[in-house]
PDB file of N, CA and C in Angstrom:
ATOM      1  N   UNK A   1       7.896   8.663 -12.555  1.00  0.00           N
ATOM      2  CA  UNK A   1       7.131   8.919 -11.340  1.00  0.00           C
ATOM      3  C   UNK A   1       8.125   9.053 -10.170  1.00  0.00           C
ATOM      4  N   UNK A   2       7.885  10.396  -9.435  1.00  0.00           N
ATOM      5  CA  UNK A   2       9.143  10.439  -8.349  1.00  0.00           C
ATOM      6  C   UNK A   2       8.710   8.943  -7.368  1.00  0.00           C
ATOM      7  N   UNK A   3       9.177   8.983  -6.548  1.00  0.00           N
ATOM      8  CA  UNK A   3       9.691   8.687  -4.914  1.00  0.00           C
ATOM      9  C   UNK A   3       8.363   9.019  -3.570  1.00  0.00           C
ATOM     10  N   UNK A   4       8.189  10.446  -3.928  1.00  0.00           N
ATOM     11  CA  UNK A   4       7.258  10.872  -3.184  1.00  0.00           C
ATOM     12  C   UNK A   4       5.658  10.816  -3.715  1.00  0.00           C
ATOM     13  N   UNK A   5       5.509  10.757  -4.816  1.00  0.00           N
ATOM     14  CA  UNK A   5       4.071  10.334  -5.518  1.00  0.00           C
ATOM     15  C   UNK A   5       4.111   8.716  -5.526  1.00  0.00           C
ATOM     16  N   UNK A   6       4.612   7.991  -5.507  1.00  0.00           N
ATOM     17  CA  UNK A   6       4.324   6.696  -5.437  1.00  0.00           C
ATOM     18  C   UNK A   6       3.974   6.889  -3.331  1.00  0.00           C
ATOM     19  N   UNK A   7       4.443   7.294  -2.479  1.00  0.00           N
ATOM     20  CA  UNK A   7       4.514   7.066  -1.237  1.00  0.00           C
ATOM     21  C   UNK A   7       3.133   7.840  -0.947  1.00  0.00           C
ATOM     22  N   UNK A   8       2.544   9.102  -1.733  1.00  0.00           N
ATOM     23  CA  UNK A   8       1.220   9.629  -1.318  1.00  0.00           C
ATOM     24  C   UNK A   8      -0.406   9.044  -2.006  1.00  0.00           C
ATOM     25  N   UNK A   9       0.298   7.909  -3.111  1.00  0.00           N
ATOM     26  CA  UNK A   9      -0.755   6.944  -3.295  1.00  0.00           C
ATOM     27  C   UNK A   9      -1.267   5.935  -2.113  1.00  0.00           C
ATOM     28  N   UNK A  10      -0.003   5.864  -1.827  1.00  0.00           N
ATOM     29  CA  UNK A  10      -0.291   4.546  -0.474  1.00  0.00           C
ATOM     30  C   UNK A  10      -1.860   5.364   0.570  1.00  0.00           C
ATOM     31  N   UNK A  11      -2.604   5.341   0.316  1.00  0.00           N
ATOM     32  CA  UNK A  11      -4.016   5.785   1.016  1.00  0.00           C
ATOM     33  C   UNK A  11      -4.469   4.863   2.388  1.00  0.00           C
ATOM     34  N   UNK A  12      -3.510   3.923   2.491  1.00  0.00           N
ATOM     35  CA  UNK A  12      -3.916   3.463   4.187  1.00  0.00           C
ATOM     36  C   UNK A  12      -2.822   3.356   4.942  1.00  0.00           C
ATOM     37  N   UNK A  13      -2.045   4.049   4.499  1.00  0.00           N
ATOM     38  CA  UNK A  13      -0.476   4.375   5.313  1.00  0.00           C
ATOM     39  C   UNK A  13      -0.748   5.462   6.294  1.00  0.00           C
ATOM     40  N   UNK A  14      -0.226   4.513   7.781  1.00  0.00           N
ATOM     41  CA  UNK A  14      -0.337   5.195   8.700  1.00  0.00           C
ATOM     42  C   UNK A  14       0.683   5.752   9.478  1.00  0.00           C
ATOM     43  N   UNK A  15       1.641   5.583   9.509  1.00  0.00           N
ATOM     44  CA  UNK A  15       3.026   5.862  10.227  1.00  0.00           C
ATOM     45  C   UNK A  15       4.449   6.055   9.147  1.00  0.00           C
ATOM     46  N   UNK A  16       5.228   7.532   9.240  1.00  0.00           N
ATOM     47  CA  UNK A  16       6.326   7.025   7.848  1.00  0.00           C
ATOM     48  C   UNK A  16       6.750   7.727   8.800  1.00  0.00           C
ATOM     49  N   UNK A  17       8.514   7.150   8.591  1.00  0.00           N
ATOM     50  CA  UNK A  17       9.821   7.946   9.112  1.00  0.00           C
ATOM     51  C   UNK A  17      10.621   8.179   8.253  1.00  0.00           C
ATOM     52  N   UNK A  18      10.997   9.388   7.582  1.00  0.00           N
ATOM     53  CA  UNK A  18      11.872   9.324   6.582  1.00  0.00           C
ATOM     54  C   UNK A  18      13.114  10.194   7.640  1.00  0.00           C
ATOM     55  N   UNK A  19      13.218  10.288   8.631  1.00  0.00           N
ATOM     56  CA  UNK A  19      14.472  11.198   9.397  1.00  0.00           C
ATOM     57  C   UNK A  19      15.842  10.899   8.547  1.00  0.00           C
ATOM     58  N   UNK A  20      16.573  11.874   8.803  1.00  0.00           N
ATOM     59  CA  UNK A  20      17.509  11.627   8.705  1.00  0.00           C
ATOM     60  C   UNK A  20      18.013  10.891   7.061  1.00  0.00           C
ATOM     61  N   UNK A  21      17.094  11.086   6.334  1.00  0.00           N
ATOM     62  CA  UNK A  21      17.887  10.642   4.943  1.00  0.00           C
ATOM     63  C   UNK A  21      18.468  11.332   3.665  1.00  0.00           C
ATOM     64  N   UNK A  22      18.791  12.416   3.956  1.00  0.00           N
ATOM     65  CA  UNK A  22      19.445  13.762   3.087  1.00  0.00           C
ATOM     66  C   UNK A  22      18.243  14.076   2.456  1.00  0.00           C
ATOM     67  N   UNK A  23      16.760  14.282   2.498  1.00  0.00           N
ATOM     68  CA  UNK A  23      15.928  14.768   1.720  1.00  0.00           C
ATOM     69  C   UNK A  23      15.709  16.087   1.395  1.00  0.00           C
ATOM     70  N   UNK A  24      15.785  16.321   0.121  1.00  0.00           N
ATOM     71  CA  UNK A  24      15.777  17.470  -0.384  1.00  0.00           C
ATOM     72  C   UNK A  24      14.713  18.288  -0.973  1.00  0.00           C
ATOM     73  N   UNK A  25      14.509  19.176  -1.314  1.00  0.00           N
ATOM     74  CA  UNK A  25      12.954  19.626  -2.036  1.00  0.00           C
ATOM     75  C   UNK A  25      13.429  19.569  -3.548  1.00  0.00           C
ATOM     76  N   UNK A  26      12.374  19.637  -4.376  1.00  0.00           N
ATOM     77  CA  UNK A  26      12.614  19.799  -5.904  1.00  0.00           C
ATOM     78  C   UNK A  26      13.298  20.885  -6.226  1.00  0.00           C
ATOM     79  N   UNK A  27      14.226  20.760  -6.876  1.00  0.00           N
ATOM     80  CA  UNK A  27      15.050  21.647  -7.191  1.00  0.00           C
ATOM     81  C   UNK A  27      14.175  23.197  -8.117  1.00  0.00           C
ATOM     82  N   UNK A  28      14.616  24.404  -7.375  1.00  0.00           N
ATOM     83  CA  UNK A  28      14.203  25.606  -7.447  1.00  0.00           C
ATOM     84  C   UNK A  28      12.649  26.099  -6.925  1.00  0.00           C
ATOM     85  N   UNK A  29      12.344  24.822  -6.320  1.00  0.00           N
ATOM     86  CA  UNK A  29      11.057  24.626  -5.370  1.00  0.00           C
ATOM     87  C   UNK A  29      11.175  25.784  -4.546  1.00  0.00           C
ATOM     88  N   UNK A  30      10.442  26.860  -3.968  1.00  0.00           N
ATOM     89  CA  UNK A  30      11.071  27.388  -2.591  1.00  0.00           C
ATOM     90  C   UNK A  30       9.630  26.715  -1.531  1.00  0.00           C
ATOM     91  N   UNK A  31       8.616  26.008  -1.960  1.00  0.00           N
ATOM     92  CA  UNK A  31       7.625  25.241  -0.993  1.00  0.00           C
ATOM     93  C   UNK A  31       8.241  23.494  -0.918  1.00  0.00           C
ATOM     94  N   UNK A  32       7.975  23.096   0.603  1.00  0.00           N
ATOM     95  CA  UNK A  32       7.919  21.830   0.798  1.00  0.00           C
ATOM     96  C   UNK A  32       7.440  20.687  -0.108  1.00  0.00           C
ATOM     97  N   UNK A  33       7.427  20.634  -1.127  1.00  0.00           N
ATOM     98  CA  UNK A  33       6.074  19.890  -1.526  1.00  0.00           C
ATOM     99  C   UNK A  33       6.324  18.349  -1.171  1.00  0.00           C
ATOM    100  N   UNK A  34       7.330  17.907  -0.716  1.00  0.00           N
ATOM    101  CA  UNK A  34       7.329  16.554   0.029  1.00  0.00           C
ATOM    102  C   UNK A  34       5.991  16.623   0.934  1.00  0.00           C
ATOM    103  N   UNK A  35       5.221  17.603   1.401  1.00  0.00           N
ATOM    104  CA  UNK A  35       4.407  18.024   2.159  1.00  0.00           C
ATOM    105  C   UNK A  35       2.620  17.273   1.503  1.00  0.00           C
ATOM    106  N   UNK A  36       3.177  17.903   0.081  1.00  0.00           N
ATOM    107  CA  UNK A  36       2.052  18.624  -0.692  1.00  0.00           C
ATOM    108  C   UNK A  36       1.719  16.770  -1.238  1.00  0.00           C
ATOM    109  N   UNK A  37       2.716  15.791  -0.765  1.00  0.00           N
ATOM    110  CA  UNK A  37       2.279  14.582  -1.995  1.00  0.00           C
ATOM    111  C   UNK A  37       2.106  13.693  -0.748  1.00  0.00           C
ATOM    112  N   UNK A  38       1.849  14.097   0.511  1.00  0.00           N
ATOM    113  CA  UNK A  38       1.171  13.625   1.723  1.00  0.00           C
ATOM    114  C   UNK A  38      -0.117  13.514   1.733  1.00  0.00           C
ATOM    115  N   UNK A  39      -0.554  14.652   0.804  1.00  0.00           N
ATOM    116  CA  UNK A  39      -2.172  14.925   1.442  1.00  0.00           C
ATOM    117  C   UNK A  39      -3.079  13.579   0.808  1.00  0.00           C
ATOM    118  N   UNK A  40      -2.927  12.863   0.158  1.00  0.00           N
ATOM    119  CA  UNK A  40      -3.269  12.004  -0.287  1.00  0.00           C
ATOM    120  C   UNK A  40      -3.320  10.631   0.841  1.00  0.00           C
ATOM    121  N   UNK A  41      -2.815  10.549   1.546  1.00  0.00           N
ATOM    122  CA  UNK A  41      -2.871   9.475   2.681  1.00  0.00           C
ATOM    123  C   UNK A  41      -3.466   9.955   3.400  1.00  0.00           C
ATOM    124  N   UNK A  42      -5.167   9.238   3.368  1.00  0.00           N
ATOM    125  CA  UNK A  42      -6.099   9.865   4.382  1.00  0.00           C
ATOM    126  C   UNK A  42      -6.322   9.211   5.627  1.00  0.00           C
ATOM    127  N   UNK A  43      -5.182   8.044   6.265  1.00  0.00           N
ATOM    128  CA  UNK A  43      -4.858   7.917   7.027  1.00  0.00           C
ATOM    129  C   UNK A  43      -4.051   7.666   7.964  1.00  0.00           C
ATOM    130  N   UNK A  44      -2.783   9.132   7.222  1.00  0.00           N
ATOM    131  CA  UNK A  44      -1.890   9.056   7.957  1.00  0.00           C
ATOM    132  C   UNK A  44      -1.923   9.599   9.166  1.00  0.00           C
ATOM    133  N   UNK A  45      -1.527   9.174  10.112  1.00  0.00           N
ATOM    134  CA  UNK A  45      -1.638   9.707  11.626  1.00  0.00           C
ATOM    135  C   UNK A  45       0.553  10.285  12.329  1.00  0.00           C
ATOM    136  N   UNK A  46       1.452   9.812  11.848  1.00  0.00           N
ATOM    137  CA  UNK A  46       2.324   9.843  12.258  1.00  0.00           C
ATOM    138  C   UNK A  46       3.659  10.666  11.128  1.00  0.00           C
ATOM    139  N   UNK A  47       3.683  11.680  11.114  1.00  0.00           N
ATOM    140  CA  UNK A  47       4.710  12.181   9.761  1.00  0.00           C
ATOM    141  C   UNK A  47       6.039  12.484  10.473  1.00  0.00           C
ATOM    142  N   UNK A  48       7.282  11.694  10.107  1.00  0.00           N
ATOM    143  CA  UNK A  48       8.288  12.479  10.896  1.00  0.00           C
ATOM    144  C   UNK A  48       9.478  12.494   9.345  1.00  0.00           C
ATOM    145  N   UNK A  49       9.806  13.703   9.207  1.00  0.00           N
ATOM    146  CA  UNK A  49      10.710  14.046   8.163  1.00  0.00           C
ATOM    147  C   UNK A  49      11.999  14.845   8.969  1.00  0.00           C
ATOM    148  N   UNK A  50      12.473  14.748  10.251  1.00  0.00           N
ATOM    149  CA  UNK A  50      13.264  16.184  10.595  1.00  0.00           C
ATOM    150  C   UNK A  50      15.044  14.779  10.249  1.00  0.00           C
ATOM    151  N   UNK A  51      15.631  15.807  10.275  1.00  0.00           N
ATOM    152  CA  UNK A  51      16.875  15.782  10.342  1.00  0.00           C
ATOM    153  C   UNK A  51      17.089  15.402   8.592  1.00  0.00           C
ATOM    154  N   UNK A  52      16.708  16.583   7.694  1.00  0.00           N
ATOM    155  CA  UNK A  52      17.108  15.940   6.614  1.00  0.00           C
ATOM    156  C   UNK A  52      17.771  17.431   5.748  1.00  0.00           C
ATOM    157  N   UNK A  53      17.273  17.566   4.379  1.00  0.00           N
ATOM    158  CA  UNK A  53      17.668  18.603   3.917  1.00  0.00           C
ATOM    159  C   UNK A  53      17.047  19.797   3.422  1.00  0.00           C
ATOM    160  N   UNK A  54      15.812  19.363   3.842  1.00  0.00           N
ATOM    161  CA  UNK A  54      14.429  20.051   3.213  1.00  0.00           C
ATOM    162  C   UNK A  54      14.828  21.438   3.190  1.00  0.00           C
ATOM    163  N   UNK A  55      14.186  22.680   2.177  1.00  0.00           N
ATOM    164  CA  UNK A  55      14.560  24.052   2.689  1.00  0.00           C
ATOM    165  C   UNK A  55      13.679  24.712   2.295  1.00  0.00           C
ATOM    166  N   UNK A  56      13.016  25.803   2.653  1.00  0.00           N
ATOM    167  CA  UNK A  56      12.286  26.760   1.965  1.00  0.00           C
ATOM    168  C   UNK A  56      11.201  26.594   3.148  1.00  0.00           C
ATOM    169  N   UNK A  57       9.816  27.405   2.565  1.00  0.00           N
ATOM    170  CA  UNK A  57       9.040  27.852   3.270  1.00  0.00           C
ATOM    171  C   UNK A  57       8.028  26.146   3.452  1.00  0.00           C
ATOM    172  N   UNK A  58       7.012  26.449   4.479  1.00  0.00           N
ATOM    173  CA  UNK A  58       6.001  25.670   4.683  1.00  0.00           C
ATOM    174  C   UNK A  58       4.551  25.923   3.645  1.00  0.00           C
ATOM    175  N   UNK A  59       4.335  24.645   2.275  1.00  0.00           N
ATOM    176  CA  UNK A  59       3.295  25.250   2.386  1.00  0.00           C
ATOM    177  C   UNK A  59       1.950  25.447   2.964  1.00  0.00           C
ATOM    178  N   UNK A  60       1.116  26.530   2.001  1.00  0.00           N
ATOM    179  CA  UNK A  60      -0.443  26.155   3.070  1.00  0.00           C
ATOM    180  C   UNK A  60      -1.271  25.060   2.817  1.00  0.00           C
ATOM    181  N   UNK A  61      -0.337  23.905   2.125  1.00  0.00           N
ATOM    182  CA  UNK A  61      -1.305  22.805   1.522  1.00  0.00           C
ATOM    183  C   UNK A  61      -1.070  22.351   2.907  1.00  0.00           C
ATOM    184  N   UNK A  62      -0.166  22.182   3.761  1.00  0.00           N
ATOM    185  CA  UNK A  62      -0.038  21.633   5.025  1.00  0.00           C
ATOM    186  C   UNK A  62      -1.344  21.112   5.306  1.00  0.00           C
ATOM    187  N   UNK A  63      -2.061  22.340   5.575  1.00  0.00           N
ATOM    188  CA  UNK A  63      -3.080  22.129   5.982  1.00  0.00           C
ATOM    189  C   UNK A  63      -4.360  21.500   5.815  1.00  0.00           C
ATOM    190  N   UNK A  64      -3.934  20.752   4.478  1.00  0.00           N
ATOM    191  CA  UNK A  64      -4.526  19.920   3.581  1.00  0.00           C
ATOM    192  C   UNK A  64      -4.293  18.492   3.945  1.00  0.00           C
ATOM    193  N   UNK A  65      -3.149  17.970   4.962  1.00  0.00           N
ATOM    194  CA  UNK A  65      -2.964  16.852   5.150  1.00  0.00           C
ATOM    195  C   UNK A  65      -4.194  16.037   6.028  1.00  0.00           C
ATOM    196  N   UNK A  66      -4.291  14.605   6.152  1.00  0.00           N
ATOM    197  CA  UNK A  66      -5.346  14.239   6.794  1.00  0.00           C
ATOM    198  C   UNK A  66      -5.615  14.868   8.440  1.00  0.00           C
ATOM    199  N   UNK A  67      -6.741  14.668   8.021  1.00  0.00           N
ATOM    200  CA  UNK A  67      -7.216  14.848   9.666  1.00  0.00           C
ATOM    201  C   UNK A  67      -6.775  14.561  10.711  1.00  0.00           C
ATOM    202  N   UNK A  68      -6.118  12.960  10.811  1.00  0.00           N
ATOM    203  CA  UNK A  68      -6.327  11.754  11.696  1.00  0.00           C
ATOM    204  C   UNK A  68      -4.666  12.310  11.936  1.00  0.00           C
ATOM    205  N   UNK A  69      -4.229  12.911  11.339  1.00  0.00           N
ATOM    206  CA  UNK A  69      -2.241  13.297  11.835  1.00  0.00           C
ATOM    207  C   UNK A  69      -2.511  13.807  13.312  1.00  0.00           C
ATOM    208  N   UNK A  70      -1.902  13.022  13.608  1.00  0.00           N
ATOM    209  CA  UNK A  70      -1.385  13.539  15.471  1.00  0.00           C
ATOM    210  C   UNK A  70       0.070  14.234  15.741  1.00  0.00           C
ATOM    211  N   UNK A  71       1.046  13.625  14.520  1.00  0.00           N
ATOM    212  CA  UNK A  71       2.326  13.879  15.009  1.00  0.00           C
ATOM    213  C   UNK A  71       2.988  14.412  13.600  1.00  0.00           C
ATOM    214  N   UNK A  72       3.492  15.937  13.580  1.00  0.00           N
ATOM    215  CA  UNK A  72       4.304  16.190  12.571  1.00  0.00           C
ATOM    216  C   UNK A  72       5.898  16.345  12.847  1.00  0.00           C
ATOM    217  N   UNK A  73       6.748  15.864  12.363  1.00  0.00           N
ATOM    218  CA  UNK A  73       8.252  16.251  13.132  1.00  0.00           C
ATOM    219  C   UNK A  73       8.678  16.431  11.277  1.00  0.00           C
ATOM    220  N   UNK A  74       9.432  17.846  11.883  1.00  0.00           N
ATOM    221  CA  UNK A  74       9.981  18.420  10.708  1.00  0.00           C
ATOM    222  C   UNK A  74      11.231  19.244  11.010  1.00  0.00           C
ATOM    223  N   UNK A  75      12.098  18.937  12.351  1.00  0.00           N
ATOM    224  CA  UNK A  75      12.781  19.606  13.263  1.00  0.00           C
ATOM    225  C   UNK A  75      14.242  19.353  12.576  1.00  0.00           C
ATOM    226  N   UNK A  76      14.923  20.049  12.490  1.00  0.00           N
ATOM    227  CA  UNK A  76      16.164  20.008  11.749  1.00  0.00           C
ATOM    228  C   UNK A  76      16.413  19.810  10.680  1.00  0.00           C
ATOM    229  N   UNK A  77      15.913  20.660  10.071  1.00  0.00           N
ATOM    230  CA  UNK A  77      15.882  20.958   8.451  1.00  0.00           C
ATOM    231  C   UNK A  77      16.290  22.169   7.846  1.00  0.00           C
ATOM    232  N   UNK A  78      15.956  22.668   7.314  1.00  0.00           N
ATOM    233  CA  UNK A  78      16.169  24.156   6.915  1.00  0.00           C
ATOM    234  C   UNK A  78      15.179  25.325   6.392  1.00  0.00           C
ATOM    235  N   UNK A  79      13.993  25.330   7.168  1.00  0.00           N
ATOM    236  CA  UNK A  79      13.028  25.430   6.917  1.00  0.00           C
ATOM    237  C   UNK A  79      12.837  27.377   7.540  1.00  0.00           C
ATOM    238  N   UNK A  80      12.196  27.941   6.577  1.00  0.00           N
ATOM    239  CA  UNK A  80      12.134  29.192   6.895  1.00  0.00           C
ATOM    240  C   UNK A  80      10.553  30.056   6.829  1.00  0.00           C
ATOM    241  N   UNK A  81      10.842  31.035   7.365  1.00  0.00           N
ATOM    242  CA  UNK A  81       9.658  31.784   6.915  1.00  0.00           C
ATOM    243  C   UNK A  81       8.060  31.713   8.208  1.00  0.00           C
ATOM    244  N   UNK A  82       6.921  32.267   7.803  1.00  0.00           N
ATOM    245  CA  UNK A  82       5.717  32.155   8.867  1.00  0.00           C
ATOM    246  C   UNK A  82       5.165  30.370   8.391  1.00  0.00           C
ATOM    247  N   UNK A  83       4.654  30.591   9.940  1.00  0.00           N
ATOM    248  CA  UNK A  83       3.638  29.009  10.169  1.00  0.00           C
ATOM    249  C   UNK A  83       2.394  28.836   9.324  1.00  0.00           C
ATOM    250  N   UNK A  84       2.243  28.647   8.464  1.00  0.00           N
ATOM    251  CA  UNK A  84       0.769  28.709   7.684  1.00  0.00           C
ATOM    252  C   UNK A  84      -0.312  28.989   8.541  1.00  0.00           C
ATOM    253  N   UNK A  85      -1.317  29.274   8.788  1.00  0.00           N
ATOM    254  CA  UNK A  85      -2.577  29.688   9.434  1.00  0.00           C
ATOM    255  C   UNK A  85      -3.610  28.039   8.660  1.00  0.00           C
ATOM    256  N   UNK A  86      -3.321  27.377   7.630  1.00  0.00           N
ATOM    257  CA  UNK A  86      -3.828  26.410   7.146  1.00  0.00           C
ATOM    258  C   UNK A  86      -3.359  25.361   8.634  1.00  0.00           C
ATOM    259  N   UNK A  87      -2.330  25.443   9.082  1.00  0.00           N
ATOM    260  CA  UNK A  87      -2.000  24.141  10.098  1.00  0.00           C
ATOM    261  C   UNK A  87      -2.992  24.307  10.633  1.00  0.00           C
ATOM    262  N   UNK A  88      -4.150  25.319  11.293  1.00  0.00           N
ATOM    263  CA  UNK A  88      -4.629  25.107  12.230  1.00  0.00           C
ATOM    264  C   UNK A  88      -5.939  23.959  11.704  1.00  0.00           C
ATOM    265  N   UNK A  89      -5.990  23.829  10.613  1.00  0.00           N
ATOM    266  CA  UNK A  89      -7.075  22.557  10.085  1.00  0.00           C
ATOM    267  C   UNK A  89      -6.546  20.768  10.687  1.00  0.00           C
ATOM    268  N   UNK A  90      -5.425  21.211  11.111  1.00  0.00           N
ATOM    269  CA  UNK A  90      -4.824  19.590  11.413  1.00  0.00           C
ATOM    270  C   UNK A  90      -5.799  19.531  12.766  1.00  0.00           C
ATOM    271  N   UNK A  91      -6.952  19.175  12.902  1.00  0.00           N
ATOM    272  CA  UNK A  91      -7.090  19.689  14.579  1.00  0.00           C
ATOM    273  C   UNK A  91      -6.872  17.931  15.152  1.00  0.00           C
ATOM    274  N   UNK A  92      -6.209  17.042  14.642  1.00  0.00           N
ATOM    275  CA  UNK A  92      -6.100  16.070  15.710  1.00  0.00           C
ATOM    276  C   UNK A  92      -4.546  16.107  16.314  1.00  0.00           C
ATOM    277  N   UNK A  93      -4.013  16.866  15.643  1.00  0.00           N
ATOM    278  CA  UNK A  93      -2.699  17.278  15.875  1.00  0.00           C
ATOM    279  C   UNK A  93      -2.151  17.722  17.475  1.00  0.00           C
ATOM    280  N   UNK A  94      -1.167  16.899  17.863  1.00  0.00           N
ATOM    281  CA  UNK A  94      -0.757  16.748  19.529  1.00  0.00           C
ATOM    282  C   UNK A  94       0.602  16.895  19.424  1.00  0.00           C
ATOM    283  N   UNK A  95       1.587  16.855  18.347  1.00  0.00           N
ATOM    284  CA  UNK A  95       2.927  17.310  18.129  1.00  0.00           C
ATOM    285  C   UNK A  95       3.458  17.761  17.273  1.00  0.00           C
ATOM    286  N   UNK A  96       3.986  19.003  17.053  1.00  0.00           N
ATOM    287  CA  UNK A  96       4.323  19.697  16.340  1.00  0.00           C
ATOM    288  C   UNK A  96       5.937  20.112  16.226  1.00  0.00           C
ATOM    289  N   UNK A  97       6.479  19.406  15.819  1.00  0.00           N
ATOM    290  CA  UNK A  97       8.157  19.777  16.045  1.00  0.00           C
ATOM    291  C   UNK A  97       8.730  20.339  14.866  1.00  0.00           C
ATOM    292  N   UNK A  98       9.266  22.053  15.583  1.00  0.00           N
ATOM    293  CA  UNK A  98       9.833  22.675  14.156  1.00  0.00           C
ATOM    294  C   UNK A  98      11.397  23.440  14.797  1.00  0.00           C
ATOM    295  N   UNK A  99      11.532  22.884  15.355  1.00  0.00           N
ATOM    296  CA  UNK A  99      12.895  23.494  15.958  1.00  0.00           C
ATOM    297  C   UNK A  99      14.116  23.915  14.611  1.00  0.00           C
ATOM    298  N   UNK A 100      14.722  24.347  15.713  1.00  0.00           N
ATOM    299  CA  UNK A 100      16.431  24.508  14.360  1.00  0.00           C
ATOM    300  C   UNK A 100      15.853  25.194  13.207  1.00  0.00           C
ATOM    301  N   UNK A 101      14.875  26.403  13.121  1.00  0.00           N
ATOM    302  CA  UNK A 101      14.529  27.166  12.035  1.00  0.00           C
ATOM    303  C   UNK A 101      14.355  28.201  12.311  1.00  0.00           C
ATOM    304  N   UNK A 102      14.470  28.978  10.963  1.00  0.00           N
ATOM    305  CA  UNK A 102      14.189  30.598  10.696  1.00  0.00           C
ATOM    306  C   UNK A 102      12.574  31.132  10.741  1.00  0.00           C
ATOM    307  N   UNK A 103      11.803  30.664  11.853  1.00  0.00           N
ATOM    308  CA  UNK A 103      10.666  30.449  11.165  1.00  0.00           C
ATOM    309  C   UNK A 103      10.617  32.070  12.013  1.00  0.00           C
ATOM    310  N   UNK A 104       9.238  33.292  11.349  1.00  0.00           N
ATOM    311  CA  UNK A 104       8.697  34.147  11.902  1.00  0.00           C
ATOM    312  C   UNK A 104       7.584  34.036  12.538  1.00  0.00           C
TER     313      UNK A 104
END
């Protein structure tokens, strides 16, 4: 069992900081899915992943994450490609940090 499926069981986890810890995507992954094993915490409100190693596109499961998220930070990573049209389902969402990317 990875790392990240034990952390998207946690279902009353409200705040995670993983900044800054060399995180990487699954190898030959080109989607986030560190993303994708979030959606399972239906009350997370606080996601900050930036300064790590993440790369590839955003997926549209994004938009699958809980409701109650106010804050995504995903800023200094290596992240490429368009914004999903799924983000716009986050609607409690008040920060959005995607800096330092190739995004279109």
């Amino acid at each position: 069992c990875s790392d990240t499926i034990r952390i998207g069981s946690l279902s009353q986890l409200k705040y995670l900081s993983l900044g800054g810890n060399m995180l990487t995507n699954v190898p030959g992954n080109r989607e986030l899915s560190i993303l994708t094993s979030f959606t399972r915490c239906r009350m997370l409100e606080e996601l900050y992943l930036s300064q790590n190693l993440l790369n590839g596109i955003l997926p549209a499961s994004v938009g699958n994450l809980t409701a109650t998220l106010s804050k995504l930070d995903l800023f200094s990573n290596q992240i490429e490609g368009t914004i999903p049209l799924a983000l716009a389902n986050l609607t409690k969402l008040i920060s959005l940090k995607l800096s330092s990317y190739k995004i279109k």
